[in-house]
N, C-alpha and C. Protein backbone atom coordinates (compact mmCIF):
# COMPACT_ATOMS: atom_id res chain seq x y z
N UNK A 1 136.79 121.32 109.73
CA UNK A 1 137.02 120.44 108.60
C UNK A 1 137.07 121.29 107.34
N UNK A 2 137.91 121.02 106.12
CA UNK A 2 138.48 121.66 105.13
C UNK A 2 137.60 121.29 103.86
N UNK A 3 137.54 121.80 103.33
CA UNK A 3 137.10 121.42 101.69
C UNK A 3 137.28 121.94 100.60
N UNK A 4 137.66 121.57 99.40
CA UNK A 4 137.97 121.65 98.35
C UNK A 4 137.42 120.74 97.37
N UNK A 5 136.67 121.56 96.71
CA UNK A 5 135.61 120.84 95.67
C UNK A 5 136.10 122.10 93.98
N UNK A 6 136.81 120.95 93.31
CA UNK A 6 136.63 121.73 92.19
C UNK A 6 136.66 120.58 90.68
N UNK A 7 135.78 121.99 89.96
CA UNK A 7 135.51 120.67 88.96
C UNK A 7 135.89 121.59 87.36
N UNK A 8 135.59 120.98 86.75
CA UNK A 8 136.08 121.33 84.79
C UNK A 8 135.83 119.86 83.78
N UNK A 9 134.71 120.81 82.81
CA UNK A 9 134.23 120.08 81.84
C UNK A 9 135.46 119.49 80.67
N UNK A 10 135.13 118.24 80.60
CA UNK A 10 136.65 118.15 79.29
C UNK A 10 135.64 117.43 78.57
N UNK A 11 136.23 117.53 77.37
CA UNK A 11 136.20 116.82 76.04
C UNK A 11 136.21 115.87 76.00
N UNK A 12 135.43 114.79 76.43
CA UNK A 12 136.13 113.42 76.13
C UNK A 12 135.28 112.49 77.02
N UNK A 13 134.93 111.46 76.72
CA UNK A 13 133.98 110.39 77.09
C UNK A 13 134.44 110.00 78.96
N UNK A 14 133.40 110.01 79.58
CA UNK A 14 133.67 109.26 81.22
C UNK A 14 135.04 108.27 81.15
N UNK A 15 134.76 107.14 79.72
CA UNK A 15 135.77 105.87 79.95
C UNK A 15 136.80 106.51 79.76
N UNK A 16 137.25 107.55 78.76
CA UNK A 16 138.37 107.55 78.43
C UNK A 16 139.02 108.21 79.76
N UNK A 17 138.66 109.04 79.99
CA UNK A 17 138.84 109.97 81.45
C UNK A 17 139.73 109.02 82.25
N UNK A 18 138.66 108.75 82.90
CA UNK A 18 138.91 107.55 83.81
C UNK A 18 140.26 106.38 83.44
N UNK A 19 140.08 105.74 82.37
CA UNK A 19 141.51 105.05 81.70
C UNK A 19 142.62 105.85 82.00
N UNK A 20 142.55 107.16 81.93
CA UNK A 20 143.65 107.92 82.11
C UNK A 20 144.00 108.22 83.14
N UNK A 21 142.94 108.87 84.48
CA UNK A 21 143.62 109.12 85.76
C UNK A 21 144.04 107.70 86.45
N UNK A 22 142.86 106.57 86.61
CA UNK A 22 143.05 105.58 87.44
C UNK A 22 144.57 105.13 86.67
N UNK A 23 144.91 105.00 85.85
CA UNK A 23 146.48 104.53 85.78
C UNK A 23 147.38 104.99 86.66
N UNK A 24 147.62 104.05 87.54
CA UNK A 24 148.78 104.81 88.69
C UNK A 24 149.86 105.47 88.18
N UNK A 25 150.50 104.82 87.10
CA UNK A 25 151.84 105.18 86.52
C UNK A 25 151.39 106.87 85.69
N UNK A 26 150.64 107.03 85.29
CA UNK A 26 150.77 108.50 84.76
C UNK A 26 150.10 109.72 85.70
N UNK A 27 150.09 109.04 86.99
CA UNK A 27 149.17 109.66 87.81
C UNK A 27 150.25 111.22 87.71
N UNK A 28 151.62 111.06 88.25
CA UNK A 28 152.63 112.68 88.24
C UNK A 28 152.67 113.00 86.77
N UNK A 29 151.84 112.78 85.85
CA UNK A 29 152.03 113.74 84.59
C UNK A 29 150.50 115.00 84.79
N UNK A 30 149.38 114.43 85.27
CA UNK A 30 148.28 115.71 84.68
C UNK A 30 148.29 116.14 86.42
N UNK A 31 148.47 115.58 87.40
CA UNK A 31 148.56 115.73 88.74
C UNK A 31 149.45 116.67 89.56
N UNK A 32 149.40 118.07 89.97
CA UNK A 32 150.43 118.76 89.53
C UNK A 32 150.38 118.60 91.38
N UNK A 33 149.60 118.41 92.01
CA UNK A 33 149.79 117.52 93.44
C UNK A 33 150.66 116.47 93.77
N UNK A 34 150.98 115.83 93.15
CA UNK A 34 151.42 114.74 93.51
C UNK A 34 153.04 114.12 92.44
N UNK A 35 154.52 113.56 93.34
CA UNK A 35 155.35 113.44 92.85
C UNK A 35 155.42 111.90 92.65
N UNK A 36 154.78 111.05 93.66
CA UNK A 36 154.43 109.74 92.79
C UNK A 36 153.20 109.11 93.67
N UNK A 37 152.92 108.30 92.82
CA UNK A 37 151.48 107.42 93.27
C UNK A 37 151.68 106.08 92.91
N UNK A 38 151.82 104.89 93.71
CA UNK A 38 151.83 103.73 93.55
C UNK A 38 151.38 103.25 94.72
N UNK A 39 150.72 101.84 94.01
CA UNK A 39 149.94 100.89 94.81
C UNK A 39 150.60 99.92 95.58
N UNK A 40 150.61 99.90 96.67
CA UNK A 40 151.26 98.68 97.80
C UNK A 40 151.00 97.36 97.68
N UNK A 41 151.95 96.45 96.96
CA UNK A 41 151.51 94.82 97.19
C UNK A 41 150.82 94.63 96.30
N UNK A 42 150.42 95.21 94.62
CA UNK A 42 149.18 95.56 94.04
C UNK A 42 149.93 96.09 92.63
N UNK A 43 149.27 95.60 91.73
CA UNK A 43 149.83 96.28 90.54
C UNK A 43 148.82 96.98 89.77
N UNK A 44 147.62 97.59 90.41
CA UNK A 44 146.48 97.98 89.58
C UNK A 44 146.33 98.75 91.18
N UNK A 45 145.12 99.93 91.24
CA UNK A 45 144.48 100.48 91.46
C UNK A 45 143.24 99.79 91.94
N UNK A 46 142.28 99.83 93.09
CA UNK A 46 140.85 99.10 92.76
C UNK A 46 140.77 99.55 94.19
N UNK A 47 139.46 99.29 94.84
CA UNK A 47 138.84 99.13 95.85
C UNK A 47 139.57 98.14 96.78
N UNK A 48 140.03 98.83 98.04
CA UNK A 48 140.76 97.83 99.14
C UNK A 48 142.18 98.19 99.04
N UNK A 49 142.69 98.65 97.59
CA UNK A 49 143.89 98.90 97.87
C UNK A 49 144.41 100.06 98.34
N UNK A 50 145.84 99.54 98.96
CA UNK A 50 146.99 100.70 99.58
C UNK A 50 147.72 101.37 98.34
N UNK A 51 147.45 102.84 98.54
CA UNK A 51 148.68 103.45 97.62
C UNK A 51 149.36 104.35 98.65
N UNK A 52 150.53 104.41 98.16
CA UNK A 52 151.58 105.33 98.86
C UNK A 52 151.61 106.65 97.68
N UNK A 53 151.54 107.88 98.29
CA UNK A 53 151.62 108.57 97.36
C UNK A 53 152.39 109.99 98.44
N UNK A 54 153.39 110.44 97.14
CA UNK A 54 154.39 111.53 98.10
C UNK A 54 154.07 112.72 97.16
N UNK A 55 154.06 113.64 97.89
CA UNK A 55 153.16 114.86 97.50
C UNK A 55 154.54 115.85 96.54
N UNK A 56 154.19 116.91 95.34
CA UNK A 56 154.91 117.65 94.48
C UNK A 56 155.04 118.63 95.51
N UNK A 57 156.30 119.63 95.19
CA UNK A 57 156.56 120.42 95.84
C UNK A 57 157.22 120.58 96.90
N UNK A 58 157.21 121.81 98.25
CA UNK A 58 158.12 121.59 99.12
C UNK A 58 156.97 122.11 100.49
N UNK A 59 156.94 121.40 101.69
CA UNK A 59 157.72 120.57 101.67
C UNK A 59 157.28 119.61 101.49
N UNK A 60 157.21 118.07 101.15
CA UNK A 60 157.16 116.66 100.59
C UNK A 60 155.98 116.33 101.53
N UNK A 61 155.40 115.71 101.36
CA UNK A 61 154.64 114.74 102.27
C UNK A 61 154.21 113.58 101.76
N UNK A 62 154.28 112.81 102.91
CA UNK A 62 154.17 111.10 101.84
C UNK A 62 152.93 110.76 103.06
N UNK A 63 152.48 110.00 102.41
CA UNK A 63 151.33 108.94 103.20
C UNK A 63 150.81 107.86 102.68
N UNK A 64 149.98 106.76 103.07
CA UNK A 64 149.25 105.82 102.29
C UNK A 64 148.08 105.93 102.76
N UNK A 65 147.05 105.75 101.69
CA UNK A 65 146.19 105.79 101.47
C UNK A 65 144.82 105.02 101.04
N UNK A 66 144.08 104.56 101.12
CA UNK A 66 143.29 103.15 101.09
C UNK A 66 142.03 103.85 100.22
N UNK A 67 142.13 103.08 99.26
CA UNK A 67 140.88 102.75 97.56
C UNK A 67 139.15 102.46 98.51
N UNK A 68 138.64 103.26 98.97
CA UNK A 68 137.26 103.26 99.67
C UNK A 68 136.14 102.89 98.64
N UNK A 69 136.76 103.49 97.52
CA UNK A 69 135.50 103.63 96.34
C UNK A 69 136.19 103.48 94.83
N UNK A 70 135.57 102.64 94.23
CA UNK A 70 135.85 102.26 92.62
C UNK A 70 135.16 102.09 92.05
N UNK A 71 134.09 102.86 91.13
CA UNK A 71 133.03 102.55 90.33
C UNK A 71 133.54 103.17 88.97
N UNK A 72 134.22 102.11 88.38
CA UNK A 72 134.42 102.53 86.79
C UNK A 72 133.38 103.77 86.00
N UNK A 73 134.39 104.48 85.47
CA UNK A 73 133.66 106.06 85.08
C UNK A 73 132.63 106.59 85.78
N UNK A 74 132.80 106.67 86.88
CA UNK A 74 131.74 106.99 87.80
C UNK A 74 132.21 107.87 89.28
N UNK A 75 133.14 106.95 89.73
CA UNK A 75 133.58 107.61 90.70
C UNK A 75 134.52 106.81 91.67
N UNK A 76 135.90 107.26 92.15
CA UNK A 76 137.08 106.82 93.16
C UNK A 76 137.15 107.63 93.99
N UNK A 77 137.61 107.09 95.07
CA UNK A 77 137.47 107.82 96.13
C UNK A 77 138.84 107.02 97.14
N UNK A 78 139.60 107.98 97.87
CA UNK A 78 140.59 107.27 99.17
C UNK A 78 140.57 108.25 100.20
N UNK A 79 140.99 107.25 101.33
CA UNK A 79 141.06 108.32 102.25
C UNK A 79 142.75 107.88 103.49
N UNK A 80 142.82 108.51 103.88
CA UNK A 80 144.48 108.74 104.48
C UNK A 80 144.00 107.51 105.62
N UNK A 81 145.16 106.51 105.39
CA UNK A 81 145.01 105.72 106.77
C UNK A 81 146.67 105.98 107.66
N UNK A 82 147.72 106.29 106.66
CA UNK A 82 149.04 106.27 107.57
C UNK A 82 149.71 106.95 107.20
N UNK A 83 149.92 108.30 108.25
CA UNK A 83 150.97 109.44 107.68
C UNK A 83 152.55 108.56 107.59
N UNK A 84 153.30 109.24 106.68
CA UNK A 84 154.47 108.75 106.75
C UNK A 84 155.56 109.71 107.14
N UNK A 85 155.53 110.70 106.22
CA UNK A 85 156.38 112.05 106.21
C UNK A 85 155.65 113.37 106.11
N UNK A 86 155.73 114.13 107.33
CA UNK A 86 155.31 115.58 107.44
C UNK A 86 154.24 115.89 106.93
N UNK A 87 153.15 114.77 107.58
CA UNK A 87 151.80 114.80 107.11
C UNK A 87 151.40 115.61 108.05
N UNK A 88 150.66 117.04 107.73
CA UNK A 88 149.36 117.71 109.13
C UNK A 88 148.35 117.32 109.27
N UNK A 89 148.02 117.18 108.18
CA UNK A 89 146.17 116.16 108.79
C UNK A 89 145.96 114.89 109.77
N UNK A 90 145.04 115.21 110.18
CA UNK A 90 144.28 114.52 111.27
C UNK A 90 143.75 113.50 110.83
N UNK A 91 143.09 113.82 109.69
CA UNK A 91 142.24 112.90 108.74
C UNK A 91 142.01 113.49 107.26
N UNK A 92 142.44 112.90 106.01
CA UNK A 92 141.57 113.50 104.62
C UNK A 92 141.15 112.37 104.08
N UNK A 93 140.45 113.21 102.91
CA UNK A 93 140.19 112.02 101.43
C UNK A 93 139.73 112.79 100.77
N UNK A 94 140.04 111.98 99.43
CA UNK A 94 140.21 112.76 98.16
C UNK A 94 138.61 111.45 97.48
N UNK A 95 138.30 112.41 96.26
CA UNK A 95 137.37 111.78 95.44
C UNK A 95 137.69 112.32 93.89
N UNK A 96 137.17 111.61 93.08
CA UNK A 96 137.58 111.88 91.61
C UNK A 96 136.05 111.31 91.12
N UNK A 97 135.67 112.13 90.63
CA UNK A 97 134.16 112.29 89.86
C UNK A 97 133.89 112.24 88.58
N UNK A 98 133.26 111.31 87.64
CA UNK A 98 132.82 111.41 86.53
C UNK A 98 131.63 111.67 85.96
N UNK A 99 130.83 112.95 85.52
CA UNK A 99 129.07 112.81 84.95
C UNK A 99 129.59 113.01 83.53
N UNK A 100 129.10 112.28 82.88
CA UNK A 100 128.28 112.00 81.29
C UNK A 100 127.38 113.62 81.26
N UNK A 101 128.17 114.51 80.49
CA UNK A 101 127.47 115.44 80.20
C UNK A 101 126.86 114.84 78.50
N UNK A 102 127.22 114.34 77.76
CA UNK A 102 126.41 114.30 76.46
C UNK A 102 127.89 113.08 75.45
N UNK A 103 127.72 112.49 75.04
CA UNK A 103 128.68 111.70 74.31
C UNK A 103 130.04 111.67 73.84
N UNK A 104 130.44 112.96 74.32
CA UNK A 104 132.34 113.51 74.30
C UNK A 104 132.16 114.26 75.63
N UNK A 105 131.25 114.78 76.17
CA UNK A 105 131.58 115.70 77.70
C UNK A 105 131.59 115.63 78.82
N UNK A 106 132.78 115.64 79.38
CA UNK A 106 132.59 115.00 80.98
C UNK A 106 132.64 116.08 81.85
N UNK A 107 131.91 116.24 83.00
CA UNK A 107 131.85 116.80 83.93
C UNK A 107 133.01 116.00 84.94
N UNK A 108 134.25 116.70 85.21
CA UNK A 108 135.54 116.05 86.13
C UNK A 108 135.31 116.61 87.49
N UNK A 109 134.76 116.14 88.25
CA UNK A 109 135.51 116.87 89.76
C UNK A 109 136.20 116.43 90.71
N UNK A 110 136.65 116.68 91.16
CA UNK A 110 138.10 116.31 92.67
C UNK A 110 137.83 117.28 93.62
N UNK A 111 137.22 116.76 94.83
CA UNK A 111 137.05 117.29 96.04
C UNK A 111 138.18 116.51 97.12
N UNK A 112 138.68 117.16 97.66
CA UNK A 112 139.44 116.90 99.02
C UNK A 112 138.90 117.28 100.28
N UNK A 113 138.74 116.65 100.78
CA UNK A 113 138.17 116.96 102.59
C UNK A 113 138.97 116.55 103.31
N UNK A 114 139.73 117.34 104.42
CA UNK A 114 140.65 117.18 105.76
C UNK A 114 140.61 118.02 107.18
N UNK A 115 141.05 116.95 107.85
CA UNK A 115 140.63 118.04 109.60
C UNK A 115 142.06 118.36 109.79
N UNK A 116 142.27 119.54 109.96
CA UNK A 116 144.27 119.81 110.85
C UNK A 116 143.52 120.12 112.28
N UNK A 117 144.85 119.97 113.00
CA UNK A 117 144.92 119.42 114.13
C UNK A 117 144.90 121.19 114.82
N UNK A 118 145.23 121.76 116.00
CA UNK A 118 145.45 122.75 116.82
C UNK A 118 144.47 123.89 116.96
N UNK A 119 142.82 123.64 116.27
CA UNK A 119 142.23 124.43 117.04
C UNK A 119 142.08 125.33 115.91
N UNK A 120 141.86 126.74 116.65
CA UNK A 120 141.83 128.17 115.81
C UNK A 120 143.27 128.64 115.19
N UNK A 121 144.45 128.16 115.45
CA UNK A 121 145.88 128.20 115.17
C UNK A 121 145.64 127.41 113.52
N UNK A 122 145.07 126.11 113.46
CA UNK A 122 145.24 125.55 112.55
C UNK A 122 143.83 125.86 111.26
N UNK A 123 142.86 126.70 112.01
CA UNK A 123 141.84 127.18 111.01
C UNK A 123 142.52 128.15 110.32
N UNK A 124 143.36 129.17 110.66
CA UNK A 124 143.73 130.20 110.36
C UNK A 124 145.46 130.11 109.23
N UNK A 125 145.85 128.83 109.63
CA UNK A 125 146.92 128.42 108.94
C UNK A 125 146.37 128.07 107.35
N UNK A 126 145.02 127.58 107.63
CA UNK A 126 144.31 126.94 107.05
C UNK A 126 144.05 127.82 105.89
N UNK A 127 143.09 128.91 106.63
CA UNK A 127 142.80 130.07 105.48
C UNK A 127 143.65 130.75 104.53
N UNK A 128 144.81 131.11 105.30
CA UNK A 128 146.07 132.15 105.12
C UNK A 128 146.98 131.26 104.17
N UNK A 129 147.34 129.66 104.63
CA UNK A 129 148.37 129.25 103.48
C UNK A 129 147.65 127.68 102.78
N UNK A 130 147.44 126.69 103.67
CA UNK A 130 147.20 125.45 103.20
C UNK A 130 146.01 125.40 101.67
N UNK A 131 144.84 125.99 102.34
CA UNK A 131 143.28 126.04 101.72
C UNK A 131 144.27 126.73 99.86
N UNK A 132 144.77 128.16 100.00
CA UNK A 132 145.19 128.32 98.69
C UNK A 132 146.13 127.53 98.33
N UNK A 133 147.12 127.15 98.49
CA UNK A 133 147.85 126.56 98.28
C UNK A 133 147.17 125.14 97.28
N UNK A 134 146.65 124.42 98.25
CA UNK A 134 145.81 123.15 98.11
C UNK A 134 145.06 123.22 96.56
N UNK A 135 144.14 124.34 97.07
CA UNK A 135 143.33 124.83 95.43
C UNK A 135 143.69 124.92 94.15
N UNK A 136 145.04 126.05 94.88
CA UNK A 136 145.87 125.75 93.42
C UNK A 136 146.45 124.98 92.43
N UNK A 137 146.78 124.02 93.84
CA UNK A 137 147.22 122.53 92.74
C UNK A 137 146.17 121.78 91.86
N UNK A 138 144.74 121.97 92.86
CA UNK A 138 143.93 121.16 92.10
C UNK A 138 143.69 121.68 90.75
N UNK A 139 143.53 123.16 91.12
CA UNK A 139 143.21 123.96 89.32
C UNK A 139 144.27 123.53 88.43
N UNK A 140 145.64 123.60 89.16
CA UNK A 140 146.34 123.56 87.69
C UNK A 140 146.20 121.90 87.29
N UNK A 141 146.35 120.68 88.35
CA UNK A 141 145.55 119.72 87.87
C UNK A 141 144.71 119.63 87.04
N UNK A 142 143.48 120.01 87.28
CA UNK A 142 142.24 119.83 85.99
C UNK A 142 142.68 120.22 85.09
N UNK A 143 143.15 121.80 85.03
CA UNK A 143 143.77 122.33 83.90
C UNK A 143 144.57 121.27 82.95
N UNK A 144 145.51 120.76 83.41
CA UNK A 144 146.68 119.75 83.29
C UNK A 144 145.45 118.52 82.31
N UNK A 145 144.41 118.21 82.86
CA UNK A 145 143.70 116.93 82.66
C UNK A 145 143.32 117.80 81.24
N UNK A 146 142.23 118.80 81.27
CA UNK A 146 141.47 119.53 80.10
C UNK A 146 142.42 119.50 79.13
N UNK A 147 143.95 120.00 79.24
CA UNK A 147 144.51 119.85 78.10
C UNK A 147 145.09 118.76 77.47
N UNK A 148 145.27 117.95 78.17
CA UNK A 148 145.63 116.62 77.93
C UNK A 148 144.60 115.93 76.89
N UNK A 149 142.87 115.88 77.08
CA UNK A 149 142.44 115.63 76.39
C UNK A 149 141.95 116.65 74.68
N UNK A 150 142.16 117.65 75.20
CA UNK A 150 142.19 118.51 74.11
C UNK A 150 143.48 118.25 72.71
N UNK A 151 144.90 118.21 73.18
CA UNK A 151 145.36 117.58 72.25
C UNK A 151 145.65 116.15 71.86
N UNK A 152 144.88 115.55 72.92
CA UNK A 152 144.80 113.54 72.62
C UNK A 152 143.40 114.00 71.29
N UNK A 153 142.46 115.00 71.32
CA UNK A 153 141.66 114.74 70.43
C UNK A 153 141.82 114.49 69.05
């Protein structure tokens, strides 16, 4: 099983944070993962719901995904129920984290956890391309988020 836990302090209150990622529609602007994110049957985001979301980059991967966890400025969480397109995982889920460091500072983190499938073939695929790969997006993500609130200030 895989993991990716990374986090970065921003400027800017839990609510506002949060107002900003949970919006599905601006999800492909600070998200450097992801080419779109929308909710199935649903015009909001929340607990219970399906989003379909198709991954940035090459090659594409689409899947839907089910809202496990919604605690306003606090913490969201999904996890993969139906590959669609050139999904490898077995199983993931993603989480999005908010702590109240002090009255403008948020502690942001986004951890991903996933199993690939084939054994020692797929640990090693794992190490060598997916695991960096994966990381990278998330950094330039946060990155993407930190500056976003830096010039909204």
């Amino acid at each position: 099983m895989g993991r990716i836990k990374e986090s970065i302090e921003i400027t800017a209150p839990p609510q506002r944070i949060w107002d900003y990622v949970q919006d599905y529609r601006r999800r492909a602007e600070w998200d450097a993962t992801v080419a779109r994110f929308e909710p199935v049957g649903a015009d909001r985001v929340d607990k219970g719901v399906t989003v379909r979301i198709k991954s940035a980059g090459f090659p594409s991967v689409e899947y839907e995904a089910l809202y496990v966890s919604y605690e306003p400025y606090t913490v969201s969480a999904v996890k993969l129920t139906r590959p669609i397109k050139n999904v490898l995982f077995r199983s993931a889920a993603g989480s999005w984290r908010y702590r109240e460091l002090d009255s403008h500072r948020t502690l942001f983190t986004m951890t991903f956890d996933y199993d690939l499938p084939w054994g020692i073939v797929g640990e090693v695929f794992d190490r060598l391309f997916l695991l960096p790969a994966m990381r990278a997006g998330i950094r330039r993500s946060l990155g993407n988020l930190q500056r976003h609130f830096r010039y909204e200030s």
